[in-house]
N, C-alpha and C. Protein backbone atom coordinates (compact mmCIF):
# COMPACT_ATOMS: atom_id res chain seq x y z
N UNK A 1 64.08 -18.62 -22.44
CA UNK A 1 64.10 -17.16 -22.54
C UNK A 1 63.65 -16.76 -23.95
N UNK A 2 62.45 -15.91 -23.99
CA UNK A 2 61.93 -15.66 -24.89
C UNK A 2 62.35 -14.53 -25.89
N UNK A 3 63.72 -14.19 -26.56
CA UNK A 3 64.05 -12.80 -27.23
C UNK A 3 63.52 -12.50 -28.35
N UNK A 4 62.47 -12.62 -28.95
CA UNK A 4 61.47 -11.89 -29.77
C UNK A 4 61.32 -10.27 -29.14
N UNK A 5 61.25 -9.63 -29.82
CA UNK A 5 61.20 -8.08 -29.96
C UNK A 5 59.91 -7.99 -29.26
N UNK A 6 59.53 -7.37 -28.54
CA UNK A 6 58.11 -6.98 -28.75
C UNK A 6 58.11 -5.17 -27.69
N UNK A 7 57.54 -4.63 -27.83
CA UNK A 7 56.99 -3.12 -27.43
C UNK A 7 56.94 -3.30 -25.88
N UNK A 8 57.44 -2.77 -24.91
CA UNK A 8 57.55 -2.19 -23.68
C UNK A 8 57.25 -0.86 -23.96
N UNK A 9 55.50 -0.77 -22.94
CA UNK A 9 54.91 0.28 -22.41
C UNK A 9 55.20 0.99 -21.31
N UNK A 10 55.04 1.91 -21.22
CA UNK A 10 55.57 2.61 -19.73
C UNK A 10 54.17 3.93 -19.88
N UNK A 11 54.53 4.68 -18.88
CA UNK A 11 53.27 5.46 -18.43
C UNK A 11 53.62 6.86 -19.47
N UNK A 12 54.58 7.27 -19.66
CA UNK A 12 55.05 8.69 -20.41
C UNK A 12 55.71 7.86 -21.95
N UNK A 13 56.73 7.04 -21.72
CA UNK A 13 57.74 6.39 -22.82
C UNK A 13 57.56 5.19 -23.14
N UNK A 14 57.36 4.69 -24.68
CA UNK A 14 57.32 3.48 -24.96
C UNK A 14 58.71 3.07 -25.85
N UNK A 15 58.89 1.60 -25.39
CA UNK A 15 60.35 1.63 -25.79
C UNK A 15 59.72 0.44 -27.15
N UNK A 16 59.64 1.00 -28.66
CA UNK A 16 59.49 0.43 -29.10
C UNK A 16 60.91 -0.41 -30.41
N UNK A 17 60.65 -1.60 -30.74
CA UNK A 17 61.15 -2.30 -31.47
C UNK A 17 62.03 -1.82 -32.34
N UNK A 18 63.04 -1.74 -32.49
CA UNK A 18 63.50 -0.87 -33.56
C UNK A 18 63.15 -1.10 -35.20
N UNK A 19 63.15 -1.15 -36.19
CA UNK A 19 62.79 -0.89 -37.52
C UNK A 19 63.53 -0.05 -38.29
N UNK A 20 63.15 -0.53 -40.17
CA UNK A 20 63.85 1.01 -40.61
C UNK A 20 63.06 1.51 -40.69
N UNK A 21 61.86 1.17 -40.63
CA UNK A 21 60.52 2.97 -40.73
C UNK A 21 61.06 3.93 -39.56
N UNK A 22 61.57 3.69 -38.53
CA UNK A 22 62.16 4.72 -37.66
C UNK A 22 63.29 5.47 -37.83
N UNK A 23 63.67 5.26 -38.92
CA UNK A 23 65.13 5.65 -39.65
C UNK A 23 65.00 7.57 -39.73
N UNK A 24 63.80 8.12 -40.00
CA UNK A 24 63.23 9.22 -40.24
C UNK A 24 63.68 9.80 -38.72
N UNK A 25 62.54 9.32 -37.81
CA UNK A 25 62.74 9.81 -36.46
C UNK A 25 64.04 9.75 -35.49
N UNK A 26 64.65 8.32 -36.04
CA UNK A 26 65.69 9.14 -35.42
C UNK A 26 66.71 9.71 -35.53
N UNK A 27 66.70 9.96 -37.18
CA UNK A 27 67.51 11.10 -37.62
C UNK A 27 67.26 12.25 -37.07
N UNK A 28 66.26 12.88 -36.76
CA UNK A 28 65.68 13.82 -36.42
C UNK A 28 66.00 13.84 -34.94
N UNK A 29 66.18 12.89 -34.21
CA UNK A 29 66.29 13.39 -32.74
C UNK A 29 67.80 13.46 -32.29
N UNK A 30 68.43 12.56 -33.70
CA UNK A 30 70.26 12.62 -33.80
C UNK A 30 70.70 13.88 -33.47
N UNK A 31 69.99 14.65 -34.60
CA UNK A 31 70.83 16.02 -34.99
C UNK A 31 71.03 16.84 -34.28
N UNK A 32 72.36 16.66 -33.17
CA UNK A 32 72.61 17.44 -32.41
C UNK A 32 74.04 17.03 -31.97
N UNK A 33 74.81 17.63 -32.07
CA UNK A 33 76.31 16.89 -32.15
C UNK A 33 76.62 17.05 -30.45
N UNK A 34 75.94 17.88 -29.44
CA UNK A 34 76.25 17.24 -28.07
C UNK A 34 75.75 15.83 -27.52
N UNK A 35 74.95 15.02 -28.26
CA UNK A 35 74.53 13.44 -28.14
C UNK A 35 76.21 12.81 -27.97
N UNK A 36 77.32 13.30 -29.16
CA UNK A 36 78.00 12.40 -29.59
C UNK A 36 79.85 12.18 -28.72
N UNK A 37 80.06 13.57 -27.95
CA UNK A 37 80.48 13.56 -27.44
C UNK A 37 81.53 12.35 -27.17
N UNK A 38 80.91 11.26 -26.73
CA UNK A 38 81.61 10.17 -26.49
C UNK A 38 81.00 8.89 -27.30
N UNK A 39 80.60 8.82 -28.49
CA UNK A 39 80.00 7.91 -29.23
C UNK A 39 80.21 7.94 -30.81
N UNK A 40 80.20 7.31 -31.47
CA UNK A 40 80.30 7.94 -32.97
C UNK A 40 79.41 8.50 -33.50
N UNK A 41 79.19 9.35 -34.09
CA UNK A 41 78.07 10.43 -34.28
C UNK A 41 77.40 9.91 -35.17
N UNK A 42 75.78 10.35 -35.39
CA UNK A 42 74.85 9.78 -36.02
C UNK A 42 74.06 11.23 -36.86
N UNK A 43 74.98 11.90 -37.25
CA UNK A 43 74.34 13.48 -37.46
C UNK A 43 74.17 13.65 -39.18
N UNK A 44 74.69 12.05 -39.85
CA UNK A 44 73.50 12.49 -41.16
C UNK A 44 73.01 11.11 -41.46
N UNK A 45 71.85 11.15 -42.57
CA UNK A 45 71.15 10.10 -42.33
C UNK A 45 71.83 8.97 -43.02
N UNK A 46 72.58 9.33 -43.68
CA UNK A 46 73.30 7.84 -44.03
C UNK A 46 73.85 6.93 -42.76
N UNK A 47 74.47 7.73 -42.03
CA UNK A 47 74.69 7.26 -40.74
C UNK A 47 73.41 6.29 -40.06
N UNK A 48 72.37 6.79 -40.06
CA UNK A 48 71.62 6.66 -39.01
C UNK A 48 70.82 5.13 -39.79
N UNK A 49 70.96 5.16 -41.11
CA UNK A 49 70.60 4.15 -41.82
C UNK A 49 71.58 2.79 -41.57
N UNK A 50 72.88 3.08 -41.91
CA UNK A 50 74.07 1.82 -41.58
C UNK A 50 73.98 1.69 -39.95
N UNK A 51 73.75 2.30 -39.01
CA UNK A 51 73.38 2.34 -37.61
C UNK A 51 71.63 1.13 -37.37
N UNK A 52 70.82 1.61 -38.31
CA UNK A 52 69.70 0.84 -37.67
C UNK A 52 69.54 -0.62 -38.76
N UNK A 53 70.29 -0.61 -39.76
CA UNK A 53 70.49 -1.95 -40.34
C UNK A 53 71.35 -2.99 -39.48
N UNK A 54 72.38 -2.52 -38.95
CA UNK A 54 73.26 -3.41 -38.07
C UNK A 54 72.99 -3.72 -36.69
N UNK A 55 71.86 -3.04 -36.36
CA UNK A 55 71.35 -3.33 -34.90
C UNK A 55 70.34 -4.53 -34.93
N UNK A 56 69.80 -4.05 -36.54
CA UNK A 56 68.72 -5.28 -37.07
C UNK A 56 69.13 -6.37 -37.23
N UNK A 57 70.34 -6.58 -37.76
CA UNK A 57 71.37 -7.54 -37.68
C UNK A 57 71.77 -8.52 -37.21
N UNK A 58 72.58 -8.05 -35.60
CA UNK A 58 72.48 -8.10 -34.64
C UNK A 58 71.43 -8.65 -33.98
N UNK A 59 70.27 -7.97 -34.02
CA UNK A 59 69.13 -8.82 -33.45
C UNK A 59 68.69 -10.19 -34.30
N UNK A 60 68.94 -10.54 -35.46
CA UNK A 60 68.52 -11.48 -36.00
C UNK A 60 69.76 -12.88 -35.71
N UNK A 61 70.43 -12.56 -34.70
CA UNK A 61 71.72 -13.27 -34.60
C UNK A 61 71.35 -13.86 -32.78
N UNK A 62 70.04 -13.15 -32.60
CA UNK A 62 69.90 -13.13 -31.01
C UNK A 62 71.08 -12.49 -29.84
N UNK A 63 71.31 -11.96 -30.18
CA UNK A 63 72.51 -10.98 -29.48
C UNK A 63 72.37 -9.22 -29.13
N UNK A 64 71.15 -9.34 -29.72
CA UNK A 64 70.50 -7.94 -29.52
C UNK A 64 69.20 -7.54 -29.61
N UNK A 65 68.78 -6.52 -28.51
CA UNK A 65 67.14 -6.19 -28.81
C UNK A 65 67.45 -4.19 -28.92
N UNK A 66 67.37 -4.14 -30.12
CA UNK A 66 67.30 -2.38 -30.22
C UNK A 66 66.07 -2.05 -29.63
N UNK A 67 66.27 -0.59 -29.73
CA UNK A 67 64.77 -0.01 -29.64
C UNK A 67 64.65 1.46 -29.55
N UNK A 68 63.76 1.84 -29.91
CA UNK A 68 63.48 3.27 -30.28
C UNK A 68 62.85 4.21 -28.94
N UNK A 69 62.92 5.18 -28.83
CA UNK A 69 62.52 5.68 -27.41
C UNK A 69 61.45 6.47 -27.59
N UNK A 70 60.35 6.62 -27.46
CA UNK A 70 59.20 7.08 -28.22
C UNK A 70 58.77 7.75 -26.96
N UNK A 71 58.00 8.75 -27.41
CA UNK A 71 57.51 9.71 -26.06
C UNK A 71 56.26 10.33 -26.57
N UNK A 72 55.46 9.26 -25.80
CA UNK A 72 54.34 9.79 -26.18
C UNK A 72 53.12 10.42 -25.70
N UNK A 73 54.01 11.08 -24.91
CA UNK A 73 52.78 12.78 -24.71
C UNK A 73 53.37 14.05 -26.00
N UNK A 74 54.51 13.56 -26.07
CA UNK A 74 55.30 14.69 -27.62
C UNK A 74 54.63 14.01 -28.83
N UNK A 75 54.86 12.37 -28.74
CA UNK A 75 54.56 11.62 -30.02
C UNK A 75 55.61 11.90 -31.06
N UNK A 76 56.67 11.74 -30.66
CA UNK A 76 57.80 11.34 -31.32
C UNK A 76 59.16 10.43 -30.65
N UNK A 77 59.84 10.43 -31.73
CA UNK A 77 61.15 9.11 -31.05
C UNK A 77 62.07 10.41 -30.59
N UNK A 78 63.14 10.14 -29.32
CA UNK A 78 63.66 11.08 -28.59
C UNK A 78 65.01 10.43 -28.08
N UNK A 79 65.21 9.33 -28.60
CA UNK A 79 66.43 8.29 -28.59
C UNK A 79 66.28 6.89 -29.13
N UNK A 80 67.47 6.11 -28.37
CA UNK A 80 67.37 4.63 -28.58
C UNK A 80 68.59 4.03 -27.93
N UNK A 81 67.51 3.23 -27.84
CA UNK A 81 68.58 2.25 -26.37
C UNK A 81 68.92 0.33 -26.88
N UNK A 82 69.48 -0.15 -26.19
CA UNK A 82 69.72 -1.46 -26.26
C UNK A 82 69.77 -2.59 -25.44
N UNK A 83 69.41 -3.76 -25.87
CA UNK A 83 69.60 -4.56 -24.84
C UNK A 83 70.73 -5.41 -25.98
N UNK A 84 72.37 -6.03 -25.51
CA UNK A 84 73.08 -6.37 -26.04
C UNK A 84 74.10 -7.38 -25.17
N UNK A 85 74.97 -8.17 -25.89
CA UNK A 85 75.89 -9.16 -24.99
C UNK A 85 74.51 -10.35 -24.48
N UNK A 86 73.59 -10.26 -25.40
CA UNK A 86 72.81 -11.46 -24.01
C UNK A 86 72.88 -12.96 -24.21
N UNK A 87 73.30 -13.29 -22.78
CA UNK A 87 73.75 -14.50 -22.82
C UNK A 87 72.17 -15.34 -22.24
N UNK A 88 72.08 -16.19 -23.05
CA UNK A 88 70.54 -17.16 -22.43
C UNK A 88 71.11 -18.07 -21.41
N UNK A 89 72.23 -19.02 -21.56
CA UNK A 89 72.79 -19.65 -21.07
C UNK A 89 73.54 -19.00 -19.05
N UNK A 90 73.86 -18.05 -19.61
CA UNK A 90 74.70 -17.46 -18.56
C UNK A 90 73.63 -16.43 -17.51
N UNK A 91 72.07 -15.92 -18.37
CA UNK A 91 71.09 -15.28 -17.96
C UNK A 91 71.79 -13.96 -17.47
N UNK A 92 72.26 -13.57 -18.74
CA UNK A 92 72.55 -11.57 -18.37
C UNK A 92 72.84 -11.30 -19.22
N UNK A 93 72.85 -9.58 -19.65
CA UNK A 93 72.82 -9.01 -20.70
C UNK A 93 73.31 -7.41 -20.73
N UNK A 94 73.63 -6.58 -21.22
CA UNK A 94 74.06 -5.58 -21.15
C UNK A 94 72.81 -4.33 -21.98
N UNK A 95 72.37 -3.17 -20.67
CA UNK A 95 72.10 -1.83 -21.59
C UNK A 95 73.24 -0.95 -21.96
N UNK A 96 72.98 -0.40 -23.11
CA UNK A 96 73.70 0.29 -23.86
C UNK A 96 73.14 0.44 -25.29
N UNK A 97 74.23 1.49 -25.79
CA UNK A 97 73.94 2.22 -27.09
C UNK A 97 72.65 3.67 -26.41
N UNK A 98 72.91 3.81 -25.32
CA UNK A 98 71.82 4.84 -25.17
C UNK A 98 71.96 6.34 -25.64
N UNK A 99 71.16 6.79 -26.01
CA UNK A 99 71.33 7.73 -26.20
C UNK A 99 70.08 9.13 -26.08
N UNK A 100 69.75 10.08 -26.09
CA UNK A 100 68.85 10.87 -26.31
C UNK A 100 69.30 12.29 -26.61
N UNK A 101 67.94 13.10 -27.20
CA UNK A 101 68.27 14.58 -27.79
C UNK A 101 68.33 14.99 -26.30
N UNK A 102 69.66 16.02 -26.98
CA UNK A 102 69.93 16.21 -25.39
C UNK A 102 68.21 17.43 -24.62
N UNK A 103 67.62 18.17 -25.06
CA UNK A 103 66.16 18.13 -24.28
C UNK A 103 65.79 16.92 -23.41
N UNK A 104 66.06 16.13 -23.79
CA UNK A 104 65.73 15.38 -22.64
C UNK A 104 66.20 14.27 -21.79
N UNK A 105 67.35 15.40 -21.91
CA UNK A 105 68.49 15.05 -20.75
C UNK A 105 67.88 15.63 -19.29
N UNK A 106 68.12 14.70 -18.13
CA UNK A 106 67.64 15.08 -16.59
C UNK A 106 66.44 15.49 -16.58
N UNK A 107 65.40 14.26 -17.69
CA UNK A 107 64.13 14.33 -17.43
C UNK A 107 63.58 13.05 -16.88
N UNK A 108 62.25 12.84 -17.21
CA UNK A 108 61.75 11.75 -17.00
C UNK A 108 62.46 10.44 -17.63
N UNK A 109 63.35 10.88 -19.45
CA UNK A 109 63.17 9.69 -20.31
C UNK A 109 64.09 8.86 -19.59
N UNK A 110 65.26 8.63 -19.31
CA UNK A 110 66.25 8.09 -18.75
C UNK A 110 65.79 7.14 -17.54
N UNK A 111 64.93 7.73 -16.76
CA UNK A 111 64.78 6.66 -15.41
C UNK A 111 63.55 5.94 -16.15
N UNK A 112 62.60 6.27 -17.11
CA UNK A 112 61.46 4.97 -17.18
C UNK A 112 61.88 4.39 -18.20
N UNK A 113 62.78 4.85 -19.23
CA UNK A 113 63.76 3.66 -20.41
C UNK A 113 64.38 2.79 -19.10
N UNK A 114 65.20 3.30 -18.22
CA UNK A 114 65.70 2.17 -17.67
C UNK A 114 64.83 1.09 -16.97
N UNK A 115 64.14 1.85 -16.06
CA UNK A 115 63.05 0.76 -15.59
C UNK A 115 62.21 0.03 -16.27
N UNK A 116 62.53 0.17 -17.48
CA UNK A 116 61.10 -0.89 -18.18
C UNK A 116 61.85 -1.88 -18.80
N UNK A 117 63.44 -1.40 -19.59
CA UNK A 117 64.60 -2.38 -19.96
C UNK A 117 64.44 -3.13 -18.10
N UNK A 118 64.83 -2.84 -17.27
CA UNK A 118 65.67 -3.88 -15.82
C UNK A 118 64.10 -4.86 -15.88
N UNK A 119 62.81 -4.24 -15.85
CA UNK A 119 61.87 -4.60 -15.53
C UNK A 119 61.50 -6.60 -16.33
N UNK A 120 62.36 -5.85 -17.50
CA UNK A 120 61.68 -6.62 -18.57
C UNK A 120 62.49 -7.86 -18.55
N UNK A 121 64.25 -7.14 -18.01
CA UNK A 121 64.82 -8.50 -17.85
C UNK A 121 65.05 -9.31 -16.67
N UNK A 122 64.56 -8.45 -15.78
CA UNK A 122 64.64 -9.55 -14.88
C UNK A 122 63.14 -10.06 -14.20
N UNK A 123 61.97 -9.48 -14.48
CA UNK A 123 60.45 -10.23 -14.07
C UNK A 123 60.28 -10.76 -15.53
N UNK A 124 60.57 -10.54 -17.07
CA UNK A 124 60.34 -11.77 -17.78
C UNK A 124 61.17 -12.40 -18.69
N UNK A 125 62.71 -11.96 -18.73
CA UNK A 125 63.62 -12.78 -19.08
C UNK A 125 64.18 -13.77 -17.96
N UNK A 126 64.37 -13.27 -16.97
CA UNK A 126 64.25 -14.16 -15.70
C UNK A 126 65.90 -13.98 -15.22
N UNK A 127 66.49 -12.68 -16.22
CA UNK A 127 67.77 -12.67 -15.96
C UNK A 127 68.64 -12.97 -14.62
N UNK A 128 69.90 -13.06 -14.46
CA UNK A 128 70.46 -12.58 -13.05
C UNK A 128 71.34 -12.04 -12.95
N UNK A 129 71.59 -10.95 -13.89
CA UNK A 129 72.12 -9.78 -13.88
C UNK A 129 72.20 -9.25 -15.44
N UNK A 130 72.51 -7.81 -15.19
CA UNK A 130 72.42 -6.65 -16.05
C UNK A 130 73.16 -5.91 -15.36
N UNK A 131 74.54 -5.30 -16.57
CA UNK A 131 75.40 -4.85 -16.91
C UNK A 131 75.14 -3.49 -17.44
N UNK A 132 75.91 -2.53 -17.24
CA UNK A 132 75.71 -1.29 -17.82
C UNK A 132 76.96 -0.14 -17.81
N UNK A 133 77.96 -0.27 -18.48
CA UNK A 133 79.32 0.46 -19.06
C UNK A 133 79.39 2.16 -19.46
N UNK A 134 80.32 2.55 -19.48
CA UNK A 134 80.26 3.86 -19.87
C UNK A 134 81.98 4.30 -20.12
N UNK A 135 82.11 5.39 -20.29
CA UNK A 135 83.03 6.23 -21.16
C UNK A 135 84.07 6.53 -19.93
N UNK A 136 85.38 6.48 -19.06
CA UNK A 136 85.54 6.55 -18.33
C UNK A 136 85.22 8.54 -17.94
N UNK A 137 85.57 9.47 -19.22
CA UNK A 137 85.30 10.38 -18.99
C UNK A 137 83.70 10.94 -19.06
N UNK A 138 83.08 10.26 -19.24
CA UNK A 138 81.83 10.80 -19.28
C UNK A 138 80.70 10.95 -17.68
N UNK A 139 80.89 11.83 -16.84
CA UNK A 139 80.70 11.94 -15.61
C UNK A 139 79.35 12.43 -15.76
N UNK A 140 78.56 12.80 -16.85
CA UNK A 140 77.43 12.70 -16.63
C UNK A 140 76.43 11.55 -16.46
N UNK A 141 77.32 10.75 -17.95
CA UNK A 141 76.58 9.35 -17.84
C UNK A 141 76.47 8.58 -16.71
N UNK A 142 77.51 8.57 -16.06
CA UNK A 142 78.25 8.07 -14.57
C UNK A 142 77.11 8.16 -13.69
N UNK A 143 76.75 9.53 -13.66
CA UNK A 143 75.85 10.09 -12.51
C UNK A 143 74.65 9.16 -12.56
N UNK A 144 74.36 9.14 -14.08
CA UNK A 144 72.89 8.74 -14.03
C UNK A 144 72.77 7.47 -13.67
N UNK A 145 73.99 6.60 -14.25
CA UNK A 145 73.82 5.25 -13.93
C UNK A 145 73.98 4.63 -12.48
N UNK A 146 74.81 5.78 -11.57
CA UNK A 146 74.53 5.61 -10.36
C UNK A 146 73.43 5.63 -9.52
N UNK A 147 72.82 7.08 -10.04
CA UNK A 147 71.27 7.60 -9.65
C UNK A 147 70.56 5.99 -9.77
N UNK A 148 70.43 5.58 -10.83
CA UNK A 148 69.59 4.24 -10.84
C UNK A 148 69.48 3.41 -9.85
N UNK A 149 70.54 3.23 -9.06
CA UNK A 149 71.06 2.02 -8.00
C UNK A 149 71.83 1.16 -8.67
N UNK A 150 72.57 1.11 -9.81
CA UNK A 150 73.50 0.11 -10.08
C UNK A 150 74.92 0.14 -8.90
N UNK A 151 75.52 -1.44 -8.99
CA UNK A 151 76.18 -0.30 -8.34
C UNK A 151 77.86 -1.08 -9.28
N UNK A 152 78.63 0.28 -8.80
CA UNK A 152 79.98 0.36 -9.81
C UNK A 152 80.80 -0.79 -9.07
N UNK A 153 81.48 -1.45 -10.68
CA UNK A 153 82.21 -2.72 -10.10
C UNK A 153 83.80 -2.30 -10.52
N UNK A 154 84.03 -1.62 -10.95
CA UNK A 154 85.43 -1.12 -11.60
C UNK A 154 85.81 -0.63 -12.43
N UNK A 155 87.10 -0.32 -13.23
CA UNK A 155 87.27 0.24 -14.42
C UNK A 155 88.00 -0.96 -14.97
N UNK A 156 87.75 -0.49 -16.69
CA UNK A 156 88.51 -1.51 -17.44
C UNK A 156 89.25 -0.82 -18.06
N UNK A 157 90.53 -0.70 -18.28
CA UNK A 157 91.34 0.12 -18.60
C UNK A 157 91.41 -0.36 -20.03
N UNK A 158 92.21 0.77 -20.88
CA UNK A 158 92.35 0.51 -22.55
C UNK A 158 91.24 -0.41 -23.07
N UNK A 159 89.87 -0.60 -22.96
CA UNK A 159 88.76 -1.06 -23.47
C UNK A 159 88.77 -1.34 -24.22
N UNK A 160 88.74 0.02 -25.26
CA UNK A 160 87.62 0.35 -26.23
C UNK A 160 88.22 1.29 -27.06
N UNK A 161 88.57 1.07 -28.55
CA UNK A 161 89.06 1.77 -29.39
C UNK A 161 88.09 2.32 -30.43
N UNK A 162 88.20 4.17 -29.94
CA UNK A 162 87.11 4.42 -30.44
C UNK A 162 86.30 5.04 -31.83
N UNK A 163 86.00 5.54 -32.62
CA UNK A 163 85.63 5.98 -33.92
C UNK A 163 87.15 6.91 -34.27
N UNK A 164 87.36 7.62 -33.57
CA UNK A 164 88.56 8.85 -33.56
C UNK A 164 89.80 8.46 -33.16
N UNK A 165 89.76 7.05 -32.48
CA UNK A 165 91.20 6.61 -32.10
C UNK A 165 91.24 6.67 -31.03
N UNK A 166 90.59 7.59 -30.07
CA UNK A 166 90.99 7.38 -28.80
C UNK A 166 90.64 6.24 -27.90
N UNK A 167 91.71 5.61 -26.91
CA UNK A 167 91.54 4.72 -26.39
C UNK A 167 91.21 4.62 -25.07
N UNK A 168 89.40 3.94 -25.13
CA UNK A 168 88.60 4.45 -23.57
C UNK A 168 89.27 3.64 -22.79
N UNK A 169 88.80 4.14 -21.36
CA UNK A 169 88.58 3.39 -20.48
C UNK A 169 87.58 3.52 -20.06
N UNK A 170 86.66 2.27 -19.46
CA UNK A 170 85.24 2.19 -19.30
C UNK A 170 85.11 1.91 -17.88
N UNK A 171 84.09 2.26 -17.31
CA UNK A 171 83.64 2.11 -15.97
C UNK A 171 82.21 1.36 -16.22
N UNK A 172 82.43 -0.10 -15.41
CA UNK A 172 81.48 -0.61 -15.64
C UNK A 172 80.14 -0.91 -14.06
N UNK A 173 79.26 -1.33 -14.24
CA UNK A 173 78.22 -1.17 -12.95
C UNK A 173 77.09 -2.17 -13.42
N UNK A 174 76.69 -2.75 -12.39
CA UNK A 174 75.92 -4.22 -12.79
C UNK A 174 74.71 -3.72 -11.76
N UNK A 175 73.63 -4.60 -11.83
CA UNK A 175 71.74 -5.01 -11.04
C UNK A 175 72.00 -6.63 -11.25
N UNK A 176 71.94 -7.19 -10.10
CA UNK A 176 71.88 -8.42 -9.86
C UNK A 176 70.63 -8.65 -9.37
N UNK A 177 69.96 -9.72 -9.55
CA UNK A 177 68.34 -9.99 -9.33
C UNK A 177 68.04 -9.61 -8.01
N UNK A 178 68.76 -10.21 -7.07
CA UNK A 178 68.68 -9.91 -5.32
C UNK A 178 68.83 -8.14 -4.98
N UNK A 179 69.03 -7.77 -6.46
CA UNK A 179 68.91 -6.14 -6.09
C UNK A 179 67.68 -5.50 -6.52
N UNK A 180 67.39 -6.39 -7.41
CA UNK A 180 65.87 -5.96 -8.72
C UNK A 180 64.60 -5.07 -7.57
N UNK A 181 64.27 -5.86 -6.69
CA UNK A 181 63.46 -5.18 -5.93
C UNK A 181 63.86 -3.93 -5.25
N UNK A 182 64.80 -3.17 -4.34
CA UNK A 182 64.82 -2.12 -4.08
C UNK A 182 64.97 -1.60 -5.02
N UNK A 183 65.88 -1.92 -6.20
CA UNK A 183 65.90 -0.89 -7.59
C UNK A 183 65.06 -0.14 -7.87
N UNK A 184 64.25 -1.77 -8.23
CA UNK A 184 62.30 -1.08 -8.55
C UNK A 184 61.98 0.03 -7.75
N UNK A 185 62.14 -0.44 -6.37
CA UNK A 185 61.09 0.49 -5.74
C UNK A 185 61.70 1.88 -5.70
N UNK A 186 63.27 2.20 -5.95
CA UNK A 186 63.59 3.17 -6.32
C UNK A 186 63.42 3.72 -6.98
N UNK A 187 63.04 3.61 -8.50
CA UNK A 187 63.00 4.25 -9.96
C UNK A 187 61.23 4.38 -9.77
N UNK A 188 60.90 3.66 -9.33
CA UNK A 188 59.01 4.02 -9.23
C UNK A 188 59.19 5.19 -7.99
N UNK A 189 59.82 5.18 -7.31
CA UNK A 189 59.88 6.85 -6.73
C UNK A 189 59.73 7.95 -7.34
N UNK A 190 61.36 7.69 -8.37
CA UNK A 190 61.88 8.92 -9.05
C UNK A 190 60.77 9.16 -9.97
N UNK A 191 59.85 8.44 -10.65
CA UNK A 191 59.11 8.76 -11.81
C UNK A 191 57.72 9.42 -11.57
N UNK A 192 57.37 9.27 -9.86
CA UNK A 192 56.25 10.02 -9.21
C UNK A 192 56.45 11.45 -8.52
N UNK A 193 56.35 12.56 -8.99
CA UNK A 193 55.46 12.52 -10.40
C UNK A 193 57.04 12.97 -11.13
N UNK A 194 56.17 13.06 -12.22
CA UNK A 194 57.05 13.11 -13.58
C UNK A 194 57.70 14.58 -13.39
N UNK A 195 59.01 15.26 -14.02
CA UNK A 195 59.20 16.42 -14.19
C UNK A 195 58.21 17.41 -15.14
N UNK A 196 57.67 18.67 -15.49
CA UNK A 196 57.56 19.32 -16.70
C UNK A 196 58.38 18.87 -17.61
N UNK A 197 58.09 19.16 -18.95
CA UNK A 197 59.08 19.17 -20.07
C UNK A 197 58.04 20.34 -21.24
N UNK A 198 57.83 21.54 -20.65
CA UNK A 198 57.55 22.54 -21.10
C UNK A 198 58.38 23.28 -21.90
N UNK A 199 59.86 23.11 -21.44
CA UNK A 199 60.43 23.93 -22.54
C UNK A 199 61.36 22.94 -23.68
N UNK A 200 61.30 21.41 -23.24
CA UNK A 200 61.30 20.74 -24.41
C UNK A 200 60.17 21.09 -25.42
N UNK A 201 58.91 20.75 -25.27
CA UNK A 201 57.75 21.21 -26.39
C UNK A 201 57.88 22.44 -26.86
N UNK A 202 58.58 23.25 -26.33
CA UNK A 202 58.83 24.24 -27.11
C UNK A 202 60.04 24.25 -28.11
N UNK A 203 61.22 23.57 -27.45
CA UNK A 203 62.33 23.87 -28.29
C UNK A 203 62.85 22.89 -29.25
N UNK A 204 61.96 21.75 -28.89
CA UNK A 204 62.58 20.14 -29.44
C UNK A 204 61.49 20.03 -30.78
N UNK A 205 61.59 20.53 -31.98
CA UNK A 205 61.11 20.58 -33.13
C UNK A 205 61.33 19.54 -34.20
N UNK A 206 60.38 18.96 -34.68
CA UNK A 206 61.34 18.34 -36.20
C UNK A 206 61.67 19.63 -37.00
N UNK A 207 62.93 18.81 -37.29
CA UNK A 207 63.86 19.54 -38.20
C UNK A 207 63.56 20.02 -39.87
């Protein structure tokens, strides 16, 4: 299993490598304190600096592939996602750390970030399964990760102790290889055709 970083293309979103030259952009797509809701907030750039050094980290430990969410019909970064927990031995791995400005929330970015992460690990990491967790209160996230075709395996109670103290409980939902194909052919549905994002280009500015 090959975990070198490298750039996943997609037709609207490229999920590129993370770096600190991206430190700029995604401060800029941070700044919005409904992202943080259920995460530790990334709303100044010191943050966003100790955030993309430790992911770098992390990846140099083989335990992680960051990455930046780039959208390029806007031509800018609009989140960042993860591939994390990966086991070579055990062949599975966990998405997470996702995030995006909320503009482009219940658009296109969410279903082709995911499909190009499942794509990548299971036609060329060769995974046999992928994992994907969430906030027990967070019923949006919920939705989406259902929308995908994962499907939910349970809750884990007292998890996760979080930036503020509070103590999650997480709902977790797995893609096992023998699922990879209808998945696919699901998320290549949802992405034909793409939504507008007309009044993102209007409202989603650098800062």
């Amino acid at each position: 299993m090959n975990l070198s970083p490298h750039t996943l293309d997609g037709d609207r979103i490229t999920l590129l490598p993370m770096s600190e030259s991206h430190i700029p952009g995604l401060a800029d797509a941070a700044n919005d304190p409904r992202i943080w809701a259920y995460m530790e907030p990334l709303l100044h750039l010191s943050a966003v600096e100790s955030y993309v050094r430790e992911a770098l980290q992390e990846q140099e430990t083989g335990l992680s592939l960051p990455y930046c969410v780039y959208d390029k019909e806007l031509g800018k970064i609009v989140g960042s996602t993860r591939l994390f927990e990966i086991s070579v031995s055990h062949r599975h791995a966990e998405i997470g750390y996702t995030w995006y400005h909320p503009h482009f929330w219940r658009t296109h970015v969410n279903t082709e970030c995911k499909y190009l992460l499942l794509r990548y690990c299971f036609e060329t990491l060769n995974m046999l399964r992928v994992q994907l967790k969430t906030d027990l209160r967070n019923m949006r996230s919920q939705t989406a990760i259902a929308r995908l075709g994962a499907q939910k395996e349970g809750i884990l109670r007292q998890h996760r102790i979080l930036h503020d103290g509070y103590i999650r409980d997480s709902v977790m939902f797995s893609i096992i290889d023998s699922e990879w194909p209808s998945v696919k052919k699901r998320l290549e549905g949802f992405m034909k055709p793409y939504p507008l994002l007309k009044s993102c280009e209007k409202n989603y500015s650098t800062q």
